[in-house]
PDB file of N, CA and C in Angstrom:
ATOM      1  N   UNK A   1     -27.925  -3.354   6.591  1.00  0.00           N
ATOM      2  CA  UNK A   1     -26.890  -2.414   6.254  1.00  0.00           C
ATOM      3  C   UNK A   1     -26.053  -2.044   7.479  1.00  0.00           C
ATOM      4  N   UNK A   2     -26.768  -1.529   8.869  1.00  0.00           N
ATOM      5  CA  UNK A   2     -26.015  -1.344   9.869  1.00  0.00           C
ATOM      6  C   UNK A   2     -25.121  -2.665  10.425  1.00  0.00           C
ATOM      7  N   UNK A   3     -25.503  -3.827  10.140  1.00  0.00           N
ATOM      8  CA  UNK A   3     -24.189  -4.997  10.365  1.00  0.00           C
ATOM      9  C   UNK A   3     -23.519  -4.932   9.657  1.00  0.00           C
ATOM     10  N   UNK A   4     -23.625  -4.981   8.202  1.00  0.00           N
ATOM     11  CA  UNK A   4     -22.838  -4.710   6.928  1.00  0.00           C
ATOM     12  C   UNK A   4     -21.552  -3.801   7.971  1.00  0.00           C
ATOM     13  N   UNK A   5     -21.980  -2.449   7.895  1.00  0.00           N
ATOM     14  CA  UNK A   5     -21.067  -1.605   8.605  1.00  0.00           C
ATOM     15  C   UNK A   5     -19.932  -1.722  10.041  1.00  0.00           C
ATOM     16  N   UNK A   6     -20.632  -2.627  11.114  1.00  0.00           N
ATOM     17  CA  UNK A   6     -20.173  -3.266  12.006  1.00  0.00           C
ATOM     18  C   UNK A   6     -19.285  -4.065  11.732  1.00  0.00           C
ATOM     19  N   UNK A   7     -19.616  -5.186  10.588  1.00  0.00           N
ATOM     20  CA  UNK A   7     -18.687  -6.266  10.298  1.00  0.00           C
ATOM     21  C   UNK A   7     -17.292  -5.211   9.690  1.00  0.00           C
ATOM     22  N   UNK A   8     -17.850  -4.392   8.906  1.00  0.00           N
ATOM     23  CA  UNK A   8     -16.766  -3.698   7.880  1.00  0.00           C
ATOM     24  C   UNK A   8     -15.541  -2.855   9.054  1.00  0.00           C
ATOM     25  N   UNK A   9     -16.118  -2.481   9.750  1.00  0.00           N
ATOM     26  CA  UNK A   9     -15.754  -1.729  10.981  1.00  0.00           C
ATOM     27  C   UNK A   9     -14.447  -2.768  11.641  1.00  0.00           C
ATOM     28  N   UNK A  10     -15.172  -3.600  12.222  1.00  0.00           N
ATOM     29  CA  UNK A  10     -14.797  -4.207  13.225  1.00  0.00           C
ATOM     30  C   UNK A  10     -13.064  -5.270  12.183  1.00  0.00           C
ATOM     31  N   UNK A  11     -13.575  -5.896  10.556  1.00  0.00           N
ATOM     32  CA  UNK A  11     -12.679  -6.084  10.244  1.00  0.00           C
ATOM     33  C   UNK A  11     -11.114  -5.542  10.044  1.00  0.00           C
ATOM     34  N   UNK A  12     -12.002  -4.030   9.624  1.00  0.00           N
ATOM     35  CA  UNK A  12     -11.123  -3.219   9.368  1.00  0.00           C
ATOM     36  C   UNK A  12      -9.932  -2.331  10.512  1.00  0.00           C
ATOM     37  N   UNK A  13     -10.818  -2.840  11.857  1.00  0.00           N
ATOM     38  CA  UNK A  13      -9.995  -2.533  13.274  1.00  0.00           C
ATOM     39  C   UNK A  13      -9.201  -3.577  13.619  1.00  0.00           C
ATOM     40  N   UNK A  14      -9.540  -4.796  13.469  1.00  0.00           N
ATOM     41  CA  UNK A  14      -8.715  -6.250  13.498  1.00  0.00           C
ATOM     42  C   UNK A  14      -7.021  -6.001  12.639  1.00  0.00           C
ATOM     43  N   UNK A  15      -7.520  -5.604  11.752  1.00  0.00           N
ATOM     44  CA  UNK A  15      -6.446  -5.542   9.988  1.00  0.00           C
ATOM     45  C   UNK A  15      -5.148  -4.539  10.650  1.00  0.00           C
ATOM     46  N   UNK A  16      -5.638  -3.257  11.256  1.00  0.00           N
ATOM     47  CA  UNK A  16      -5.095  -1.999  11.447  1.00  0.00           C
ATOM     48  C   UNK A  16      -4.886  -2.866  12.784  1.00  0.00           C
ATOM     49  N   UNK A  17      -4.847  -3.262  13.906  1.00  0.00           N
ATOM     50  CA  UNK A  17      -4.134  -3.448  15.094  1.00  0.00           C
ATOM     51  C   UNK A  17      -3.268  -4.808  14.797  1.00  0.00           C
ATOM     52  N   UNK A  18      -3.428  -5.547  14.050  1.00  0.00           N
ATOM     53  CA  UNK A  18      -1.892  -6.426  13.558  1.00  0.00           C
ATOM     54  C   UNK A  18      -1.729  -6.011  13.132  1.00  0.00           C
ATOM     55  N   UNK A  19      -1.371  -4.879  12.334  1.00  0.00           N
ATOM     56  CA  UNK A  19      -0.652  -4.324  11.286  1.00  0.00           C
ATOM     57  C   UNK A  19       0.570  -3.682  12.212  1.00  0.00           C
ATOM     58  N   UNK A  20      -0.411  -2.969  13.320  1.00  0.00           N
ATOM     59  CA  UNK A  20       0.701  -2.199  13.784  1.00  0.00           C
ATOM     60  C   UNK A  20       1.325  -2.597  15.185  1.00  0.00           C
ATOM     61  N   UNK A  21       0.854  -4.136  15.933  1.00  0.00           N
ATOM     62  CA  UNK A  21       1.517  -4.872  16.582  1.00  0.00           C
ATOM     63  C   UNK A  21       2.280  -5.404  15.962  1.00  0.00           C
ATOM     64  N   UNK A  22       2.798  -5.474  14.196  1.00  0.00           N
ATOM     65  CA  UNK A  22       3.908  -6.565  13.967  1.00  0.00           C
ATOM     66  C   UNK A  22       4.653  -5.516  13.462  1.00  0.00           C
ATOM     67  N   UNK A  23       4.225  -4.249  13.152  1.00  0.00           N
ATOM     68  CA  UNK A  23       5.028  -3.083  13.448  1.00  0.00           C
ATOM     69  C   UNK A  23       5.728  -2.733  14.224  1.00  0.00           C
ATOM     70  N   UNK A  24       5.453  -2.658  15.541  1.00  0.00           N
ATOM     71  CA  UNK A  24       6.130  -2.504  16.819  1.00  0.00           C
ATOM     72  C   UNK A  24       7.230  -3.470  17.210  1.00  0.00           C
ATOM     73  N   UNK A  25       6.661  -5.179  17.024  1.00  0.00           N
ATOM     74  CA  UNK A  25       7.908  -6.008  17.255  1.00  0.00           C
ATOM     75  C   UNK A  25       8.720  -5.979  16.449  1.00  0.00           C
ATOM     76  N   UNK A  26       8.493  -5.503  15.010  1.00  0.00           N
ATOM     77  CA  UNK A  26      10.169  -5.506  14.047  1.00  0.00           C
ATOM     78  C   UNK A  26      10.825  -4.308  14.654  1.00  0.00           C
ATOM     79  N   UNK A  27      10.242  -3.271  15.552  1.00  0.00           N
ATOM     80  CA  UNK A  27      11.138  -2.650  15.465  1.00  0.00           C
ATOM     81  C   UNK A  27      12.007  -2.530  17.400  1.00  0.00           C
ATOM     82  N   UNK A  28      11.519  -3.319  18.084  1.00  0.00           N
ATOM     83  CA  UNK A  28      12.019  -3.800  19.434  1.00  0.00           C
ATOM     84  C   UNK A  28      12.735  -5.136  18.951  1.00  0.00           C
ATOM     85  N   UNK A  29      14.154  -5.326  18.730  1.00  0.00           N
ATOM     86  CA  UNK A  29      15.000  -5.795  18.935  1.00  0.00           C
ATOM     87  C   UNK A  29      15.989  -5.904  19.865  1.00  0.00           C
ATOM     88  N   UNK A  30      16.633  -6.969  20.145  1.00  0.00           N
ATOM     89  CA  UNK A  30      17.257  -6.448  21.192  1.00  0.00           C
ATOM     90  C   UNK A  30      19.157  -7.111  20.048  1.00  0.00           C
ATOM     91  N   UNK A  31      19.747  -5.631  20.431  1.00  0.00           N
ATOM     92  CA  UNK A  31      20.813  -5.507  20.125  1.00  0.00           C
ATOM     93  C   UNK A  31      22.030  -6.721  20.006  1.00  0.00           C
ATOM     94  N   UNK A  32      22.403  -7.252  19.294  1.00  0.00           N
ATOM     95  CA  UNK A  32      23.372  -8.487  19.085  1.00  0.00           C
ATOM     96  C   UNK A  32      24.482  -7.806  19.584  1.00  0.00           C
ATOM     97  N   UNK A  33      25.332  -8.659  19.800  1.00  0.00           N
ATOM     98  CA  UNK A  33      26.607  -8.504  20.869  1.00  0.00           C
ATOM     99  C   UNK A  33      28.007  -7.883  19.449  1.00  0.00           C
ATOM    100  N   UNK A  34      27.471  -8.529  18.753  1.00  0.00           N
ATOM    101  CA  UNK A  34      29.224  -7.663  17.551  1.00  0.00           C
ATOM    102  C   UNK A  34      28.348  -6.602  16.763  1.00  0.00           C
ATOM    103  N   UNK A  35      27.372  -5.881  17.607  1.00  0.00           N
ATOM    104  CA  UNK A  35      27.223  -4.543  16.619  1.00  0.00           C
ATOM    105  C   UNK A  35      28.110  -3.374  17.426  1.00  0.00           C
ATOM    106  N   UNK A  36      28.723  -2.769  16.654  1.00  0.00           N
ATOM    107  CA  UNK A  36      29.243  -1.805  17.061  1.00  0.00           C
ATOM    108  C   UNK A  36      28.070  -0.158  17.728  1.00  0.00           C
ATOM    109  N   UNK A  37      29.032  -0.353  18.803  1.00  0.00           N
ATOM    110  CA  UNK A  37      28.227   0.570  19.848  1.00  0.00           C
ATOM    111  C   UNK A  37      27.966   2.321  19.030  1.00  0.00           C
ATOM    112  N   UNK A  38      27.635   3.245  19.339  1.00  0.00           N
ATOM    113  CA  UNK A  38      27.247   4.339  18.207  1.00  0.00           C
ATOM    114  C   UNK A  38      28.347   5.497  17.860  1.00  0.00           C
ATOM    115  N   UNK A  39      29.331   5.192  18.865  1.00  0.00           N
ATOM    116  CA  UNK A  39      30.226   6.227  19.288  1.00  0.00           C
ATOM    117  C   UNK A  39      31.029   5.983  18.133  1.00  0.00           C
ATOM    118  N   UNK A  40      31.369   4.611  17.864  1.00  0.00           N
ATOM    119  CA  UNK A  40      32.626   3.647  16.961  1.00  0.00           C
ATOM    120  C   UNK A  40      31.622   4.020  15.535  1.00  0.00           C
ATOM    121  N   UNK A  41      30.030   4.025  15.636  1.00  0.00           N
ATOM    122  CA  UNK A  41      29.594   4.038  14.460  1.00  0.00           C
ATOM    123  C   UNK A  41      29.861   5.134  13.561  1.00  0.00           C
ATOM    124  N   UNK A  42      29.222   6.410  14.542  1.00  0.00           N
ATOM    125  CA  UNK A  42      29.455   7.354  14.229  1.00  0.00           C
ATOM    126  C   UNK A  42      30.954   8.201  13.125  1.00  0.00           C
ATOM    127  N   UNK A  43      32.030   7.633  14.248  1.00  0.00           N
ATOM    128  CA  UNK A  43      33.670   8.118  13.537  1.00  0.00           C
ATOM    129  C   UNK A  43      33.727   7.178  12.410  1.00  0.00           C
ATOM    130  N   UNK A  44      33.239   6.010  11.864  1.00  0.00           N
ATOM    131  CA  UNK A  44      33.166   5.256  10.956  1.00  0.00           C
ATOM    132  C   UNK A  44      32.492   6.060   9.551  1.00  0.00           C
ATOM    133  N   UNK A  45      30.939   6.098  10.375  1.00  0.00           N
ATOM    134  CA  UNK A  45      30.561   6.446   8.701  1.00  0.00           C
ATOM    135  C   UNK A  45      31.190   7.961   8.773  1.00  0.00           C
ATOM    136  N   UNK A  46      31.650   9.151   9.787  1.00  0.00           N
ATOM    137  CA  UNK A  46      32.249  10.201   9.217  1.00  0.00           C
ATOM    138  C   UNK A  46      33.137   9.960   8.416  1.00  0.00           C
ATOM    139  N   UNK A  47      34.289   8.770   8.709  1.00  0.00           N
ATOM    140  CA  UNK A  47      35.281   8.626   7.966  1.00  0.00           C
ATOM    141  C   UNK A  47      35.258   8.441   6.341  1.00  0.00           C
ATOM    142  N   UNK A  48      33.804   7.442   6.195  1.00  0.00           N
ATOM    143  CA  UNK A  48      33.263   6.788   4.941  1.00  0.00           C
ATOM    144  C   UNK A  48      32.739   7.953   4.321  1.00  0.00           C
ATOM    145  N   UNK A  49      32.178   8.897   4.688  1.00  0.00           N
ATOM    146  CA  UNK A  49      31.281  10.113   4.088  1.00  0.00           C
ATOM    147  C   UNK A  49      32.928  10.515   3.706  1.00  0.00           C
ATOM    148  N   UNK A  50      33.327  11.265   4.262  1.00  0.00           N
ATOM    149  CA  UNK A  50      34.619  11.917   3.872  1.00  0.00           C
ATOM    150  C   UNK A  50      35.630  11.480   2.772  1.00  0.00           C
ATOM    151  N   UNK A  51      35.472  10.299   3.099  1.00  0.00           N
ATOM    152  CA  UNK A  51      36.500   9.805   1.873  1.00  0.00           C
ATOM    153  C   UNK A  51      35.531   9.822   0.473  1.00  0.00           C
ATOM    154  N   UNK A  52      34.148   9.169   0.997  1.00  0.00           N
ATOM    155  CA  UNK A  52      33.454   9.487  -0.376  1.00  0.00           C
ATOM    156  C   UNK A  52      33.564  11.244  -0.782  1.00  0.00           C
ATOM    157  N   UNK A  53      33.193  12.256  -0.006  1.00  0.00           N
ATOM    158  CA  UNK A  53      33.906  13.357  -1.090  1.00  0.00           C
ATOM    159  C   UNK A  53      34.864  13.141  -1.380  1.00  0.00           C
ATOM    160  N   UNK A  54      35.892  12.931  -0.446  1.00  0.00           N
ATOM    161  CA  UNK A  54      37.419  12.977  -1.481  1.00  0.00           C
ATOM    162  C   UNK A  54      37.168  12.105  -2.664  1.00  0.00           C
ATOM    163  N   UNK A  55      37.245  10.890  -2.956  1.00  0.00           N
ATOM    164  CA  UNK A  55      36.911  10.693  -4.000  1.00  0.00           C
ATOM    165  C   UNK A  55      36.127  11.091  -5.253  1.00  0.00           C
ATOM    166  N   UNK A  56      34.891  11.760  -4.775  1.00  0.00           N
ATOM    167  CA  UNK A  56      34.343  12.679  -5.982  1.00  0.00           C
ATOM    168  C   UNK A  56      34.667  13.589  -6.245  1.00  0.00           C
ATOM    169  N   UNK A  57      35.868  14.759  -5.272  1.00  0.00           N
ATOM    170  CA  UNK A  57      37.288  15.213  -5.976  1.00  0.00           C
ATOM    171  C   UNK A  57      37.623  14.830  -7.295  1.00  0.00           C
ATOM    172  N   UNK A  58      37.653  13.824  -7.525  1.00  0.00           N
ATOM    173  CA  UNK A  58      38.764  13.049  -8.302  1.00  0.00           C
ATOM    174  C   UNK A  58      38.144  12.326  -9.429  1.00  0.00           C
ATOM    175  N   UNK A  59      37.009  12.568  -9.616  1.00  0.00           N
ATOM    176  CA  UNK A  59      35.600  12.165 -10.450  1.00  0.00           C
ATOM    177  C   UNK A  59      36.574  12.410 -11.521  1.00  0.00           C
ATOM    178  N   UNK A  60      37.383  12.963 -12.018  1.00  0.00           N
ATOM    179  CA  UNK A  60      38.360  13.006 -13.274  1.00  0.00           C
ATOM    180  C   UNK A  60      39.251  11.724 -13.659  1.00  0.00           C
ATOM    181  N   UNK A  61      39.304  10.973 -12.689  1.00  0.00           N
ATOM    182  CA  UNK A  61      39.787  10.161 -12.761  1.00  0.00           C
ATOM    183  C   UNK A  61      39.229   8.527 -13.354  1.00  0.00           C
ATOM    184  N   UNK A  62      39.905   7.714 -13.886  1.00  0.00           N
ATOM    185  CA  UNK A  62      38.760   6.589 -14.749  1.00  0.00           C
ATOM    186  C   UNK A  62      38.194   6.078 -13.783  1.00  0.00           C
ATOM    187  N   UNK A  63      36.694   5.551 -13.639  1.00  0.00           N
ATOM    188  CA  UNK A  63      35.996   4.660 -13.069  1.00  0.00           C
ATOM    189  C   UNK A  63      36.965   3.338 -12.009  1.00  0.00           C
ATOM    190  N   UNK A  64      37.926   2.715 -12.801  1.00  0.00           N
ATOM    191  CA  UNK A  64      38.400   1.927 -11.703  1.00  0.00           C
ATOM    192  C   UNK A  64      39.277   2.042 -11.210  1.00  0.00           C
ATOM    193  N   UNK A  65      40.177   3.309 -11.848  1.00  0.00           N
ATOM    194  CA  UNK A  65      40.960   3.689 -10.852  1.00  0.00           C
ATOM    195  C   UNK A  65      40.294   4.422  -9.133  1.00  0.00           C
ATOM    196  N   UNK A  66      39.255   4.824  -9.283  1.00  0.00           N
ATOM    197  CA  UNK A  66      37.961   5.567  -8.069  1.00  0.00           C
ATOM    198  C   UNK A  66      37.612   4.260  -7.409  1.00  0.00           C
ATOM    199  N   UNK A  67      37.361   3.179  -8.218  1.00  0.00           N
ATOM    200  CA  UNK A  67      36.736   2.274  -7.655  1.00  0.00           C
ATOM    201  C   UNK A  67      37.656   0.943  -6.838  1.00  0.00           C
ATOM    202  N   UNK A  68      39.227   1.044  -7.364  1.00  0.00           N
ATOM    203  CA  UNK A  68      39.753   0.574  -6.960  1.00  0.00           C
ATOM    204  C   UNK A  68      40.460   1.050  -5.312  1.00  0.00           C
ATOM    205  N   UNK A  69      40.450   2.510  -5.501  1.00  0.00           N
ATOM    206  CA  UNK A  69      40.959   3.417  -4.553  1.00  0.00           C
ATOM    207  C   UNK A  69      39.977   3.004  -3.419  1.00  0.00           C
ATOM    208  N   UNK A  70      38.325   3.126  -3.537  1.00  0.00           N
ATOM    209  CA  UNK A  70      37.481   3.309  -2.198  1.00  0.00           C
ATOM    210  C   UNK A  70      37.668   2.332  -2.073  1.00  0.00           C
ATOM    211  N   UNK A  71      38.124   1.228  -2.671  1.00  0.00           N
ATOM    212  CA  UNK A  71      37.808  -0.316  -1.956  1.00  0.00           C
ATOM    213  C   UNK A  71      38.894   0.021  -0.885  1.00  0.00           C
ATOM    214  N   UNK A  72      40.122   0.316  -1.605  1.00  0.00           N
ATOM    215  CA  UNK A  72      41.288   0.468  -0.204  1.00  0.00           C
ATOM    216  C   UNK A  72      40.778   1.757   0.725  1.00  0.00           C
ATOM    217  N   UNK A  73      40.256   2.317   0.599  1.00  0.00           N
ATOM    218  CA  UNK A  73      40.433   3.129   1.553  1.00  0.00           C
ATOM    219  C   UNK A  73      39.130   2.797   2.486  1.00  0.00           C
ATOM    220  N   UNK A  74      38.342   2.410   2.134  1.00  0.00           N
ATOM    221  CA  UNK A  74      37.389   1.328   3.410  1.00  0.00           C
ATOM    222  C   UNK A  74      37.698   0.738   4.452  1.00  0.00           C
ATOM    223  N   UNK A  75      38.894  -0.231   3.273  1.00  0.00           N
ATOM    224  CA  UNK A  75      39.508  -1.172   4.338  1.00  0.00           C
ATOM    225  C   UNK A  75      40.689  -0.549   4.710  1.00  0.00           C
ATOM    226  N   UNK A  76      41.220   0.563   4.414  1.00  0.00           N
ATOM    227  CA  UNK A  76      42.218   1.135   5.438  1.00  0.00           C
ATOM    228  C   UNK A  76      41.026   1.678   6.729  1.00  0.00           C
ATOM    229  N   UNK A  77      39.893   2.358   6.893  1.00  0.00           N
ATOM    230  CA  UNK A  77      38.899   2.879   7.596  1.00  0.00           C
ATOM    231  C   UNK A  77      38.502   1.880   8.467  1.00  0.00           C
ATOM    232  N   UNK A  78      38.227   0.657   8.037  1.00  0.00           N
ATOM    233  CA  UNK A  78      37.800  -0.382   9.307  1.00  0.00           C
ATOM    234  C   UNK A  78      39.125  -0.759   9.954  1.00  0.00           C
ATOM    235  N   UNK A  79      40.205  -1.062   9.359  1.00  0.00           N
ATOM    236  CA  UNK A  79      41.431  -2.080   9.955  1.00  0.00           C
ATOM    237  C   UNK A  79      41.754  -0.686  10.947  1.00  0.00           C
ATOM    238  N   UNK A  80      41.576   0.505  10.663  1.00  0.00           N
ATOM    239  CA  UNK A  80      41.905   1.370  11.630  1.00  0.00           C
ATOM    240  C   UNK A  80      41.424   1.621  12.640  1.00  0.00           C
ATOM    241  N   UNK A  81      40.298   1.828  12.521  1.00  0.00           N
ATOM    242  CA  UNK A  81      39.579   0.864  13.563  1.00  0.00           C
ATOM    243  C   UNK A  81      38.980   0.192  14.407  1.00  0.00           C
ATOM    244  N   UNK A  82      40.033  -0.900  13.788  1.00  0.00           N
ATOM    245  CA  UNK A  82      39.948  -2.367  14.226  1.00  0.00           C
ATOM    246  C   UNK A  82      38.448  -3.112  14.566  1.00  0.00           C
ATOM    247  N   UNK A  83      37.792  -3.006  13.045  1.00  0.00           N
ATOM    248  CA  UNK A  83      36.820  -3.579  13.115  1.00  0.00           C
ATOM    249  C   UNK A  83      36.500  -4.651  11.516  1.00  0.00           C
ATOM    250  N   UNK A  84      36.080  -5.208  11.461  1.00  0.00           N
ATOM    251  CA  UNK A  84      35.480  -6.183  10.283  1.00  0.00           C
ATOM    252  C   UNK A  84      35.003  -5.695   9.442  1.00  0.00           C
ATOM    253  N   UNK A  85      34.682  -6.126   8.285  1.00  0.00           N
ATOM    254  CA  UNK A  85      33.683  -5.615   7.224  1.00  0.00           C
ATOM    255  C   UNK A  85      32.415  -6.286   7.374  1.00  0.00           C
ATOM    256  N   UNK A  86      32.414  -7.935   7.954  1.00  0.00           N
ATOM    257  CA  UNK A  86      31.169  -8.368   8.151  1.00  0.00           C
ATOM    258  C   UNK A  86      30.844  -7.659   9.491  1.00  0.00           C
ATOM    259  N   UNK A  87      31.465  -6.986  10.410  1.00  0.00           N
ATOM    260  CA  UNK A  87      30.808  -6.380  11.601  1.00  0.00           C
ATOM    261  C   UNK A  87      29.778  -5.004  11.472  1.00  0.00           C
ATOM    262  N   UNK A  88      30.497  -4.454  10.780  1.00  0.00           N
ATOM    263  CA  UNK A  88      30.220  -3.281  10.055  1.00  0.00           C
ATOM    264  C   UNK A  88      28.497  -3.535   9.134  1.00  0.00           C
ATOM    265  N   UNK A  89      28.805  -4.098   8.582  1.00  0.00           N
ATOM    266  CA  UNK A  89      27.864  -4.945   7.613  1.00  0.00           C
ATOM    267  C   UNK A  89      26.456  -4.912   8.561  1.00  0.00           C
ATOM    268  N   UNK A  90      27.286  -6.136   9.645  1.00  0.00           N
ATOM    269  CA  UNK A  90      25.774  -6.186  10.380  1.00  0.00           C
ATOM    270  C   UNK A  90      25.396  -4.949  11.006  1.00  0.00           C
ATOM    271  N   UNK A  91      26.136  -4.394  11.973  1.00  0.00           N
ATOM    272  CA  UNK A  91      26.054  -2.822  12.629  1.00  0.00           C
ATOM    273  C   UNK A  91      25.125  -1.922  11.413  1.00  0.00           C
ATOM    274  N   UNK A  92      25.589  -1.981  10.674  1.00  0.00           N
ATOM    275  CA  UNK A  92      24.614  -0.747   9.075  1.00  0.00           C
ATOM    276  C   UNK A  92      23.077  -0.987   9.537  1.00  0.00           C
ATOM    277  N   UNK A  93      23.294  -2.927   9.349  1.00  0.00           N
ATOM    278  CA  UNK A  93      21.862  -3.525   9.037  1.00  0.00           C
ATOM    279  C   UNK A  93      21.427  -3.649  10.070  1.00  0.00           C
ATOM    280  N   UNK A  94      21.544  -3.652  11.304  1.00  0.00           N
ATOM    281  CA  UNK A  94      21.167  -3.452  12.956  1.00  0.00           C
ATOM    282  C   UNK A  94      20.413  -2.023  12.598  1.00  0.00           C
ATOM    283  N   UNK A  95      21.456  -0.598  12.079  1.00  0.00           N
ATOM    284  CA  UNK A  95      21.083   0.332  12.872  1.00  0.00           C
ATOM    285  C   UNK A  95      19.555   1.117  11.744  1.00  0.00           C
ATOM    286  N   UNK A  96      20.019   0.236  10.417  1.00  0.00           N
ATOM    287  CA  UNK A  96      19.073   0.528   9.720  1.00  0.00           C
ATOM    288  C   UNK A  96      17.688   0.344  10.016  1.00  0.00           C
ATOM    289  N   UNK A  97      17.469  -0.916  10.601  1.00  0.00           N
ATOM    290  CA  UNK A  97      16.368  -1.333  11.139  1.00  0.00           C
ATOM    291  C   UNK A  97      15.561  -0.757  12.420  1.00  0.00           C
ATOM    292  N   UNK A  98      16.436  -0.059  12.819  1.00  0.00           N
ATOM    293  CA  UNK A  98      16.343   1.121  14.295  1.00  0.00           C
ATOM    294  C   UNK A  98      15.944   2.765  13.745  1.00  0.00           C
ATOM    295  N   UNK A  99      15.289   2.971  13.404  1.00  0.00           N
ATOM    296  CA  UNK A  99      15.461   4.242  12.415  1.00  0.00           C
ATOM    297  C   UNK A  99      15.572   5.493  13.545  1.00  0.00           C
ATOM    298  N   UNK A 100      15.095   5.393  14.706  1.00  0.00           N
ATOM    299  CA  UNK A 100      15.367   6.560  15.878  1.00  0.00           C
ATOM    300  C   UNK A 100      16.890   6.404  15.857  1.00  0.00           C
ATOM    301  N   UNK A 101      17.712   5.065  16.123  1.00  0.00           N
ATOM    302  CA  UNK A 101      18.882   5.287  16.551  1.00  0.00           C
ATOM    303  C   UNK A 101      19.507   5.607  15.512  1.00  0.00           C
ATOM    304  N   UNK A 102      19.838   5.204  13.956  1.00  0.00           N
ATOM    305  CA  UNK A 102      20.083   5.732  13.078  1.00  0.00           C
ATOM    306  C   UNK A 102      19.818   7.455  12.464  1.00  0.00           C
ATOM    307  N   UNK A 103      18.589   7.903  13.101  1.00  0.00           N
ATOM    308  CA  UNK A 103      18.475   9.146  12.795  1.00  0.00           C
ATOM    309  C   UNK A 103      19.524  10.042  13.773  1.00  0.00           C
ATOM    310  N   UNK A 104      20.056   9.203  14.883  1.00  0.00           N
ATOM    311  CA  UNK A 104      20.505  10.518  15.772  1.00  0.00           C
ATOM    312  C   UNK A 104      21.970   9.782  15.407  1.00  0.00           C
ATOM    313  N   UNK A 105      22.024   8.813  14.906  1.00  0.00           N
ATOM    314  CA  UNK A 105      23.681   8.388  14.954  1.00  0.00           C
ATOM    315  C   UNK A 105      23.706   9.793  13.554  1.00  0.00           C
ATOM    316  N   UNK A 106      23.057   9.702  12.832  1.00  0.00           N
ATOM    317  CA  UNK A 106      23.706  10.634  11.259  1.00  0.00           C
ATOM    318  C   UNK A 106      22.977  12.029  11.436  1.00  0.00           C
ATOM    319  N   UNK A 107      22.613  12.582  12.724  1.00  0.00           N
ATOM    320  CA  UNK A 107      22.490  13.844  13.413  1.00  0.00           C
ATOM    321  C   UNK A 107      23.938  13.979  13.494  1.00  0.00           C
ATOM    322  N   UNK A 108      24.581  13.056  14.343  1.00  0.00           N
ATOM    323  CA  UNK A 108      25.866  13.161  14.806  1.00  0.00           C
ATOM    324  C   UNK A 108      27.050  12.790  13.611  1.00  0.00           C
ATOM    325  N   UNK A 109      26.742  12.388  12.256  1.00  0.00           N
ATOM    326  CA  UNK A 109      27.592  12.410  11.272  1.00  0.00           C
ATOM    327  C   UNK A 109      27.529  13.775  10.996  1.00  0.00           C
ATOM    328  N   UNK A 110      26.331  14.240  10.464  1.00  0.00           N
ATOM    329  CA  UNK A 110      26.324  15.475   9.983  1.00  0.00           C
ATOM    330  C   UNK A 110      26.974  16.540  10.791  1.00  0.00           C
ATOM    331  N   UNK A 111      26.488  16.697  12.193  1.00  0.00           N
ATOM    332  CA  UNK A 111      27.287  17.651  12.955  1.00  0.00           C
ATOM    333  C   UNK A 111      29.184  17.498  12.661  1.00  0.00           C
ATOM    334  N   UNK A 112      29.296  16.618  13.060  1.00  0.00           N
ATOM    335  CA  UNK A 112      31.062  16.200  13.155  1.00  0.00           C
ATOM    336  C   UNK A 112      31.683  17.018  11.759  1.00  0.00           C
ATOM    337  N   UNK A 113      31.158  16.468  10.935  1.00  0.00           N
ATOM    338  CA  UNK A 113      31.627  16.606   9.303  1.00  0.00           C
ATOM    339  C   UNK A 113      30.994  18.218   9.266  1.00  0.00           C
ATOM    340  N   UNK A 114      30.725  18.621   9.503  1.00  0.00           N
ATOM    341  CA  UNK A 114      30.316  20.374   9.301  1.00  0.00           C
ATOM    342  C   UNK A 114      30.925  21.065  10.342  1.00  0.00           C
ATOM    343  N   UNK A 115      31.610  20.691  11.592  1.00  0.00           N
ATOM    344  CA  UNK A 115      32.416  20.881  12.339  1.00  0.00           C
ATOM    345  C   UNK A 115      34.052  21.085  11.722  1.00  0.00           C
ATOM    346  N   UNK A 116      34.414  19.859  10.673  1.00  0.00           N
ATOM    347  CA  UNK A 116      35.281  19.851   9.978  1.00  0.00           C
ATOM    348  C   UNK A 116      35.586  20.767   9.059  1.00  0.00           C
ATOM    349  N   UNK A 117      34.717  21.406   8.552  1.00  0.00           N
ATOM    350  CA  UNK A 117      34.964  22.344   7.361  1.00  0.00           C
ATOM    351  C   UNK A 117      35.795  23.753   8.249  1.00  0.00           C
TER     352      UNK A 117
END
């Protein structure tokens, strides 16, 4: 019984330290060169939050007329700017995967946009 326990032990310490060494490397990346830096991120998604209220303003309005509107006003938000939609894209999916840097980039959405009111 006391090996029983050892083996159970010892598997179960094996299981739990890869678990959380392949934990650690998904989340040490090292940053690709067209992600946008946090400063550019930041005034981005404020811009995107914002327009999404304005648009739910307007929740009176039919479905594709709303849906036709955010498409333009996205891409008025990146061409302004002067960034991509596939850049953007990856930058989201970069910072998503970073969850420290993402938590303090949308510290800093939230502040900005409550600054605004």
């Amino acid at each position: 019984m006391i090996i029983f326990r050892k083996v159970y032990f010892l598997f179960f310490s094996i299981v739990f330290l890869v678990h959380l060494n392949s934990c650690k490397q998904k989340n040490i990346q090292k940053k690709p060169s067209n992600i946008l830096n946090q400063e550019v991120m930041i005034e981005v998604l404020c811009d995107i939050h914002l327009t999404d209220a304005l648009l739910q303003l307007k929740s009176n309005q039919p479905k594709d007329f709303i849906h036709l509107n955010s498409s333009k006003m996205y891409e008025s938000i990146l061409k302004e700017n002067k960034i991509s939609a596939a850049q953007f894209d990856s930058s989201l999916k970069y910072y998503t995967s970073q969850p420290e840097q993402m938590k303090a980039i949308y510290e800093q959405v939230v502040q900005k946009i409550s600054l605004n009111n």
